[in-house]
PDB file of N, CA and C in Angstrom:
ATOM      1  N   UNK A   1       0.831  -1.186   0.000  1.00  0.00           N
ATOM      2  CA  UNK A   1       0.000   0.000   0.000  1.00  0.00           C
ATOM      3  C   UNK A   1       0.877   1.251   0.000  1.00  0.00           C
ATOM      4  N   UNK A   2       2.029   1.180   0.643  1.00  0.00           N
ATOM      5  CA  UNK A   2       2.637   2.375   0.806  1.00  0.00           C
ATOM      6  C   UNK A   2       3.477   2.286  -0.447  1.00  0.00           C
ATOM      7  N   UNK A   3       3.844   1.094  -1.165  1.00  0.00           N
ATOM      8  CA  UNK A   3       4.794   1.618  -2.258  1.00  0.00           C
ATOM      9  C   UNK A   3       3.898   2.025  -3.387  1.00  0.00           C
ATOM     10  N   UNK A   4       2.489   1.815  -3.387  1.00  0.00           N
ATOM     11  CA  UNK A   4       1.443   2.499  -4.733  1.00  0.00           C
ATOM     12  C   UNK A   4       1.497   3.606  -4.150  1.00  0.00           C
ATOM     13  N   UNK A   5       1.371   3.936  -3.282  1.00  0.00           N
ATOM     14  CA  UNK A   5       1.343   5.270  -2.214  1.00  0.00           C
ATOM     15  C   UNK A   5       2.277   6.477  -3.110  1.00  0.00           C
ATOM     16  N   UNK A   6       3.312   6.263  -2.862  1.00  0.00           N
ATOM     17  CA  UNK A   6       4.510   6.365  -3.390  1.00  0.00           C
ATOM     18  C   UNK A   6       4.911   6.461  -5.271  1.00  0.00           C
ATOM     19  N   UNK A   7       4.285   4.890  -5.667  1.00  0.00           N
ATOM     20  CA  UNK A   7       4.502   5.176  -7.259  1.00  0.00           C
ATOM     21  C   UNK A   7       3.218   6.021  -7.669  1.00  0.00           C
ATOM     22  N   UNK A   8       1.902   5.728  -7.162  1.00  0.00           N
ATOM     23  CA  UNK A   8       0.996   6.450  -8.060  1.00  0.00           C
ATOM     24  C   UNK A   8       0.700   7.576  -7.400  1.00  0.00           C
ATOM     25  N   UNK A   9       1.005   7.999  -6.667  1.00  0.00           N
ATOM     26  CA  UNK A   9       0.432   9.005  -5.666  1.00  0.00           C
ATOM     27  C   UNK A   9       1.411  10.727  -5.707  1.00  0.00           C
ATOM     28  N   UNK A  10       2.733  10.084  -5.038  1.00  0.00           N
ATOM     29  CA  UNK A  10       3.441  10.810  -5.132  1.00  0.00           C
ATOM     30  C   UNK A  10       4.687  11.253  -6.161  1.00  0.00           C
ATOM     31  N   UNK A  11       5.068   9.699  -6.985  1.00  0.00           N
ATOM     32  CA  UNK A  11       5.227  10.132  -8.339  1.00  0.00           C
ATOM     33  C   UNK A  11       4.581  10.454  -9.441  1.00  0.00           C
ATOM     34  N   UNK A  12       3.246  10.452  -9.896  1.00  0.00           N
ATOM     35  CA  UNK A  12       2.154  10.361 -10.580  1.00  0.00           C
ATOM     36  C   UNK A  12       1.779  11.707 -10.417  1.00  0.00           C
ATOM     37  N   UNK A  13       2.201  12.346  -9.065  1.00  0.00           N
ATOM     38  CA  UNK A  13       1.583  13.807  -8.737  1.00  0.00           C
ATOM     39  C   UNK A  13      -0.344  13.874  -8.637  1.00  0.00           C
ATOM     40  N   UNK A  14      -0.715  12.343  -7.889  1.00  0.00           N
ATOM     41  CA  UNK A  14      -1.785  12.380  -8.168  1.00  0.00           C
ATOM     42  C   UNK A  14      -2.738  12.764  -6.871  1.00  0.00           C
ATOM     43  N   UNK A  15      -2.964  13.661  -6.264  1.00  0.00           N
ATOM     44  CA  UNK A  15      -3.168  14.053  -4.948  1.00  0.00           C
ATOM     45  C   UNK A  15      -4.634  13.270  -4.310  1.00  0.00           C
ATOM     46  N   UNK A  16      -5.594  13.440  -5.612  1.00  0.00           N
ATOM     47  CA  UNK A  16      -6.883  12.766  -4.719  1.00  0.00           C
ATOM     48  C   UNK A  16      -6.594  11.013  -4.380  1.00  0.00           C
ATOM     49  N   UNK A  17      -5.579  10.480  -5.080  1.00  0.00           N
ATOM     50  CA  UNK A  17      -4.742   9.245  -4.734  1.00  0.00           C
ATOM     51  C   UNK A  17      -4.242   9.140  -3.388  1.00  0.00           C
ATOM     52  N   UNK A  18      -3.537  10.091  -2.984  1.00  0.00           N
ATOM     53  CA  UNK A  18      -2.693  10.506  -1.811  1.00  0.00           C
ATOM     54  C   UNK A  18      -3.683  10.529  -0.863  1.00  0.00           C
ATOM     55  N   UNK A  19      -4.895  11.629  -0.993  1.00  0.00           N
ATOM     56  CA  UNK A  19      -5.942  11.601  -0.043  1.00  0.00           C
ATOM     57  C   UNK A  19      -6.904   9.998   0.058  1.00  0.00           C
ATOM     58  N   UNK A  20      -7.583   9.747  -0.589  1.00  0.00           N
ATOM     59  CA  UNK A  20      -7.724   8.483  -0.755  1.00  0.00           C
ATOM     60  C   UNK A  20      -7.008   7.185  -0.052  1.00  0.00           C
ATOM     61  N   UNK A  21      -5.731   7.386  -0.397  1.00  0.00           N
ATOM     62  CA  UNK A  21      -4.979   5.820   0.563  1.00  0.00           C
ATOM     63  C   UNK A  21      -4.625   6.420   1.359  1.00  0.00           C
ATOM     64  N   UNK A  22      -4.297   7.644   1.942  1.00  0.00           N
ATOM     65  CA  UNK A  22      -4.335   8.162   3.578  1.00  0.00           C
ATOM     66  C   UNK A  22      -4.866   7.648   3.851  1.00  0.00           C
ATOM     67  N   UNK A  23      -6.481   8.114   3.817  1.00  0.00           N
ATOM     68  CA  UNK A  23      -7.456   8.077   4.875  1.00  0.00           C
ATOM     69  C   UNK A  23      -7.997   6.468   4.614  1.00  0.00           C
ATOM     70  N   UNK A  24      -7.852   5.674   3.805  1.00  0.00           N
ATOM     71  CA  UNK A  24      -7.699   4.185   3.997  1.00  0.00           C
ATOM     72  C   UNK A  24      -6.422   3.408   5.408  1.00  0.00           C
ATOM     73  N   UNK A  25      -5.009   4.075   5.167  1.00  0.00           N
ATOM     74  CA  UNK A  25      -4.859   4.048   6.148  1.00  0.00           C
ATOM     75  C   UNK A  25      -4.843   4.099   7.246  1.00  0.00           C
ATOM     76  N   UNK A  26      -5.592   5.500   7.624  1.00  0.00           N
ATOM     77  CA  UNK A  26      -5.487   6.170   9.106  1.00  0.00           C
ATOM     78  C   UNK A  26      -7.119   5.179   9.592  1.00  0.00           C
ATOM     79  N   UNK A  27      -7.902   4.907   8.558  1.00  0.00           N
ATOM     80  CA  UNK A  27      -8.923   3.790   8.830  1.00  0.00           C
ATOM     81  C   UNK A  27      -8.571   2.654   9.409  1.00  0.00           C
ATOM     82  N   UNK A  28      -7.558   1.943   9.256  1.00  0.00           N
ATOM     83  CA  UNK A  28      -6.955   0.786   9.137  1.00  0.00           C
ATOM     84  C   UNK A  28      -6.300   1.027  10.957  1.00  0.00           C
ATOM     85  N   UNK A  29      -5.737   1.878  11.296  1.00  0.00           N
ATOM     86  CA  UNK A  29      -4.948   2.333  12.061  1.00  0.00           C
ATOM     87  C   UNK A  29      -5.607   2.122  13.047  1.00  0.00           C
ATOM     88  N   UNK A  30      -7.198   3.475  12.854  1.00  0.00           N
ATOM     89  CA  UNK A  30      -7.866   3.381  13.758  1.00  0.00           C
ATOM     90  C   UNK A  30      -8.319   2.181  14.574  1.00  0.00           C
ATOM     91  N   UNK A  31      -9.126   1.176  13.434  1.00  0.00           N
ATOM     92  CA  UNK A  31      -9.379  -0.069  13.683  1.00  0.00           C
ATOM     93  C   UNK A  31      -8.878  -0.936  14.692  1.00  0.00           C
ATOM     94  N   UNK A  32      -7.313  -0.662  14.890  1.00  0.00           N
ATOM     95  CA  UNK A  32      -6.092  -1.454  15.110  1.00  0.00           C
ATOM     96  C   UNK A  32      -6.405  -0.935  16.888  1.00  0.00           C
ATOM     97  N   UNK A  33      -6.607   0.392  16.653  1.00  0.00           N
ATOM     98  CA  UNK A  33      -6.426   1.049  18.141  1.00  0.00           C
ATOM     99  C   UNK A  33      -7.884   0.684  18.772  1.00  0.00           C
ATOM    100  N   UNK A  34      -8.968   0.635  18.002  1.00  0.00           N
ATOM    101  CA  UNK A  34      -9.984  -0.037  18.649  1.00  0.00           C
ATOM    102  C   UNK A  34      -9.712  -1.670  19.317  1.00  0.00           C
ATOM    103  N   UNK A  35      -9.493  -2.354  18.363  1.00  0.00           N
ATOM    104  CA  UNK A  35      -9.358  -3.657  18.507  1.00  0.00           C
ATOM    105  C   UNK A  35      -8.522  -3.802  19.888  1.00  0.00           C
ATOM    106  N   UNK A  36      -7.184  -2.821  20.297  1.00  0.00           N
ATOM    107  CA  UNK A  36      -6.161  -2.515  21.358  1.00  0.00           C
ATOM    108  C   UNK A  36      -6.996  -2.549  22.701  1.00  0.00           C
ATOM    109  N   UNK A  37      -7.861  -1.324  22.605  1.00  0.00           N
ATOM    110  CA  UNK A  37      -8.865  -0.911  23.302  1.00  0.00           C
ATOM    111  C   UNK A  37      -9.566  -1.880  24.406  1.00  0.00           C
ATOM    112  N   UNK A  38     -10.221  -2.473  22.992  1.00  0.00           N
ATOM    113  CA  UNK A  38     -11.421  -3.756  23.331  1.00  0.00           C
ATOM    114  C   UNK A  38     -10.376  -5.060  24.035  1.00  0.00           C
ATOM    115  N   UNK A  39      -9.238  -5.405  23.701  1.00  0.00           N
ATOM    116  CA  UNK A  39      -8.448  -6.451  24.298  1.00  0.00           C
ATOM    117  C   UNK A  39      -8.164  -5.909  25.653  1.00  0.00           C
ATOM    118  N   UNK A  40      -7.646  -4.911  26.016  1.00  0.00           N
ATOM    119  CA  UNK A  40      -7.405  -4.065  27.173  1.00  0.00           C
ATOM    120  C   UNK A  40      -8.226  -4.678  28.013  1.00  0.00           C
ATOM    121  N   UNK A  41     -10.213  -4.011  27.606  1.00  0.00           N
ATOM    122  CA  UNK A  41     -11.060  -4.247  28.822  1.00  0.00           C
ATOM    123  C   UNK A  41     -11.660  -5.649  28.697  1.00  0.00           C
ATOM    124  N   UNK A  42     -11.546  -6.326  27.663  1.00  0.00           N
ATOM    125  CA  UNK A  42     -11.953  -8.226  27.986  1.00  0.00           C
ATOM    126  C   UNK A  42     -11.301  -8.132  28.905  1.00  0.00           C
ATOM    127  N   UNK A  43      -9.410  -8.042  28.802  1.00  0.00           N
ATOM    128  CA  UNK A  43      -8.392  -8.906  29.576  1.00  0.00           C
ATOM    129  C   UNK A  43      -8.827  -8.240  30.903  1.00  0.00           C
ATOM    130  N   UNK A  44      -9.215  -7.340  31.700  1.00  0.00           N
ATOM    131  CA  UNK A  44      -8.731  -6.782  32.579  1.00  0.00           C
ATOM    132  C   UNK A  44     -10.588  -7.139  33.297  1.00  0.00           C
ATOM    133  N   UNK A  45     -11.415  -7.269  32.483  1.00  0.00           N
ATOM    134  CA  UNK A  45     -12.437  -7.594  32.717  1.00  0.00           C
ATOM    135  C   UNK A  45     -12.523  -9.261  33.528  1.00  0.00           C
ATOM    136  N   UNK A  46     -11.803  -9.911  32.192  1.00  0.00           N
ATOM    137  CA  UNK A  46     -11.465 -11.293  32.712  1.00  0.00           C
ATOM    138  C   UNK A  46     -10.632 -11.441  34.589  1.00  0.00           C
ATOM    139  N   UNK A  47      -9.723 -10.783  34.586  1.00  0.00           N
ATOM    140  CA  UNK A  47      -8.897 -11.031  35.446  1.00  0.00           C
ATOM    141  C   UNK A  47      -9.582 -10.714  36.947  1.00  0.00           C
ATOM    142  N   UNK A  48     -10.425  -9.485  36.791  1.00  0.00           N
ATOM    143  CA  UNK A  48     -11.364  -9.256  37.946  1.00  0.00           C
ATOM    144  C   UNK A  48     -11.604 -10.254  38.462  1.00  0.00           C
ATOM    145  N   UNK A  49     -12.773 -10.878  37.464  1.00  0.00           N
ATOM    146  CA  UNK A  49     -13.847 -12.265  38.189  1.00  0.00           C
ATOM    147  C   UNK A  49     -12.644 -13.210  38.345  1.00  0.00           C
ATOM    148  N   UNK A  50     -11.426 -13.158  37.588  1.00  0.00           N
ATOM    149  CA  UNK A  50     -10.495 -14.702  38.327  1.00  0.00           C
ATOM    150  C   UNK A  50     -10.155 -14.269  39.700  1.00  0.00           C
ATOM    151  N   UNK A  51     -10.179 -13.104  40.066  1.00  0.00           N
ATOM    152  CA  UNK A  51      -9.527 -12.729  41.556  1.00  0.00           C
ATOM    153  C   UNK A  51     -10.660 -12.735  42.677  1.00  0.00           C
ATOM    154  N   UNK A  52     -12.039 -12.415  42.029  1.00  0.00           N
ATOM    155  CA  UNK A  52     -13.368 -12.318  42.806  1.00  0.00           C
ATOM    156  C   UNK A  52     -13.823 -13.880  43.475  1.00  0.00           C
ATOM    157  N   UNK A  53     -13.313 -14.763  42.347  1.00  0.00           N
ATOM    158  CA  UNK A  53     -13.241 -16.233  42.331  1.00  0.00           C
ATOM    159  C   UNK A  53     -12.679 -17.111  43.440  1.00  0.00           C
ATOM    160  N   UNK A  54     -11.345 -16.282  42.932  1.00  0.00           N
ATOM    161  CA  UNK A  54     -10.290 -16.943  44.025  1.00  0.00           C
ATOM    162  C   UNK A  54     -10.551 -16.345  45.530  1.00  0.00           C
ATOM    163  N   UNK A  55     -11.022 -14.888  46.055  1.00  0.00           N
ATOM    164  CA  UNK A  55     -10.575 -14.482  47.279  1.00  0.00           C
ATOM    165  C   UNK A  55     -12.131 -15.172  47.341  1.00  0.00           C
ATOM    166  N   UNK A  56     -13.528 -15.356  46.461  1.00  0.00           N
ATOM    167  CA  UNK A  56     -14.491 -16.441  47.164  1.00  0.00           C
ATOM    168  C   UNK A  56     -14.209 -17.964  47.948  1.00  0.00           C
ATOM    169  N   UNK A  57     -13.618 -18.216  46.958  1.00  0.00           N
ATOM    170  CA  UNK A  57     -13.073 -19.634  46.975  1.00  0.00           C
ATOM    171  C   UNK A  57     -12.037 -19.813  48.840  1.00  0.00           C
ATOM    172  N   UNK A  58     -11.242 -18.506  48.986  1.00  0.00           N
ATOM    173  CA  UNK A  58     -10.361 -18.844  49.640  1.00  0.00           C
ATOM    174  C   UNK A  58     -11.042 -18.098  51.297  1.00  0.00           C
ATOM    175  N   UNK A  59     -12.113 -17.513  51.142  1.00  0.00           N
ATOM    176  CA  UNK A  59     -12.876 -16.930  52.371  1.00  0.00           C
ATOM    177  C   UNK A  59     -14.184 -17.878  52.419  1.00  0.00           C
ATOM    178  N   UNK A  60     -14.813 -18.903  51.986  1.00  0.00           N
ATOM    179  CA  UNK A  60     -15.191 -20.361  52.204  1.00  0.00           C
ATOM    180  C   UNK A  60     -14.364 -21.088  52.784  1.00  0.00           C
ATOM    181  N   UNK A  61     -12.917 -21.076  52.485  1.00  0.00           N
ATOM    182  CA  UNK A  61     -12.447 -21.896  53.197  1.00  0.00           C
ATOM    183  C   UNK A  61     -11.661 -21.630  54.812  1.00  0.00           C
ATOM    184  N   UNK A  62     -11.822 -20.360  54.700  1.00  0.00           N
ATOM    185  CA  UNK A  62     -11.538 -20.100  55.962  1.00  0.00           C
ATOM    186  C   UNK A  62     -12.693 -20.103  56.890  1.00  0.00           C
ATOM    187  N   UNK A  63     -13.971 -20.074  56.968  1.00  0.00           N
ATOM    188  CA  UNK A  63     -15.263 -19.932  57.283  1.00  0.00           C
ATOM    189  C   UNK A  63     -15.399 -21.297  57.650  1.00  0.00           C
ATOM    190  N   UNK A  64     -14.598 -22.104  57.104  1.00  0.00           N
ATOM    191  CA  UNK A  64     -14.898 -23.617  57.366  1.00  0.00           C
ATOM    192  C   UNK A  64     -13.932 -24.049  58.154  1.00  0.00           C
ATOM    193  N   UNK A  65     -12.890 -23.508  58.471  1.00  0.00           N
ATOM    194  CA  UNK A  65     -12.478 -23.900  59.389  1.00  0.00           C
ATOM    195  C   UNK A  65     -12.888 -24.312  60.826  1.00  0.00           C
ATOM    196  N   UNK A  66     -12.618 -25.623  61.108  1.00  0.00           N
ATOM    197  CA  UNK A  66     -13.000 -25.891  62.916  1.00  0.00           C
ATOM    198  C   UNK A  66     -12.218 -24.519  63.659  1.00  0.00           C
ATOM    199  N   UNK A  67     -13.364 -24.791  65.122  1.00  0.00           N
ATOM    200  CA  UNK A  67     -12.481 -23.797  66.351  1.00  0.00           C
ATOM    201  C   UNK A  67     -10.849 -24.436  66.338  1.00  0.00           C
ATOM    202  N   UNK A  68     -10.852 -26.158  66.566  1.00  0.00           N
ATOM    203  CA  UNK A  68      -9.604 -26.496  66.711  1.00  0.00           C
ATOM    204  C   UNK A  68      -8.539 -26.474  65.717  1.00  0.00           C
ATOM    205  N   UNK A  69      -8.677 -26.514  64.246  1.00  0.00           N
ATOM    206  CA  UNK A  69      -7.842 -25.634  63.299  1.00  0.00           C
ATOM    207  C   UNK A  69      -7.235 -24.463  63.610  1.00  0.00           C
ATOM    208  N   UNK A  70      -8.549 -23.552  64.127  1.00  0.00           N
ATOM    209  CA  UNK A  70      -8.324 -21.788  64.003  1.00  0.00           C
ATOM    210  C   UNK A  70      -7.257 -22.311  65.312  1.00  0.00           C
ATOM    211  N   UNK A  71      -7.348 -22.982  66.365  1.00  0.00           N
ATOM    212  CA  UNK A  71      -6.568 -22.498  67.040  1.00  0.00           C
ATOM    213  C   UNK A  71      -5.480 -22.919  67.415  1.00  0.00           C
ATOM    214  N   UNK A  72      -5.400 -24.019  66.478  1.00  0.00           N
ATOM    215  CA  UNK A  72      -3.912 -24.935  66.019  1.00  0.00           C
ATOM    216  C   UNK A  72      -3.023 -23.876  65.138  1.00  0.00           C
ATOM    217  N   UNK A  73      -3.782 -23.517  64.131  1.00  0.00           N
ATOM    218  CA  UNK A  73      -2.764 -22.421  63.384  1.00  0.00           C
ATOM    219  C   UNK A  73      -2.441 -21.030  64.493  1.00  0.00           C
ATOM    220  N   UNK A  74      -3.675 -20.391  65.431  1.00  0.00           N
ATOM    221  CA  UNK A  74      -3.187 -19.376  65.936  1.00  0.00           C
ATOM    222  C   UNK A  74      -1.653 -19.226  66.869  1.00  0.00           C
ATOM    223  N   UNK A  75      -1.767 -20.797  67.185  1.00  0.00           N
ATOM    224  CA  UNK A  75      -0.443 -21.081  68.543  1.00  0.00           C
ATOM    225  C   UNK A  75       1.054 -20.973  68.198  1.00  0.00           C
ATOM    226  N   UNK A  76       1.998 -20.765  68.767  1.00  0.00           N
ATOM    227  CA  UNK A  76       3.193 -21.123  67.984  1.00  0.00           C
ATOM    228  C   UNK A  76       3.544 -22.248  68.305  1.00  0.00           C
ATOM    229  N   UNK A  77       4.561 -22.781  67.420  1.00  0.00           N
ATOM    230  CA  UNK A  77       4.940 -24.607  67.909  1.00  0.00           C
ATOM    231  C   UNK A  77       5.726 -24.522  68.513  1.00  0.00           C
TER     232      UNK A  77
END
């Protein structure tokens, strides 16, 4: 794209060419920075609920602990 850019555009002296595959590019670009965007908040979306998961998962299991657990771990050996 950039070497038609180049032969027909800017050697050709053909300007509505030039304008034309610009703004095909800066389209293309944009796209790119959306797509950036949208991966950003899946991933960060995703990672929430794995942590919401885990500190569930891991405050059940403390809740379940016996008195004599809680107070086996509280003692020193």
């Amino acid at each position: 794209m950039t070497a038609n850019l180049v032969d027909k555009g800017i050697i050709g002296k053909n300007l509505p060419y030039i304008w034309q595959t610009g703004g095909k590019m800066l389209l293309v670009s944009a796209l790119g920075l959306l797509a950036a965007f949208g991966n950003i908040y899946f991933a960060s979306h995703q990672a929430m609920q794995v942590g919401q998961r885990l500190r569930a998962m891991l405050f059940a299991k403390v809740l379940t602990l016996s008195d004599e657990e809680s107070a086996a771990l509280a003692s020193p050996l």
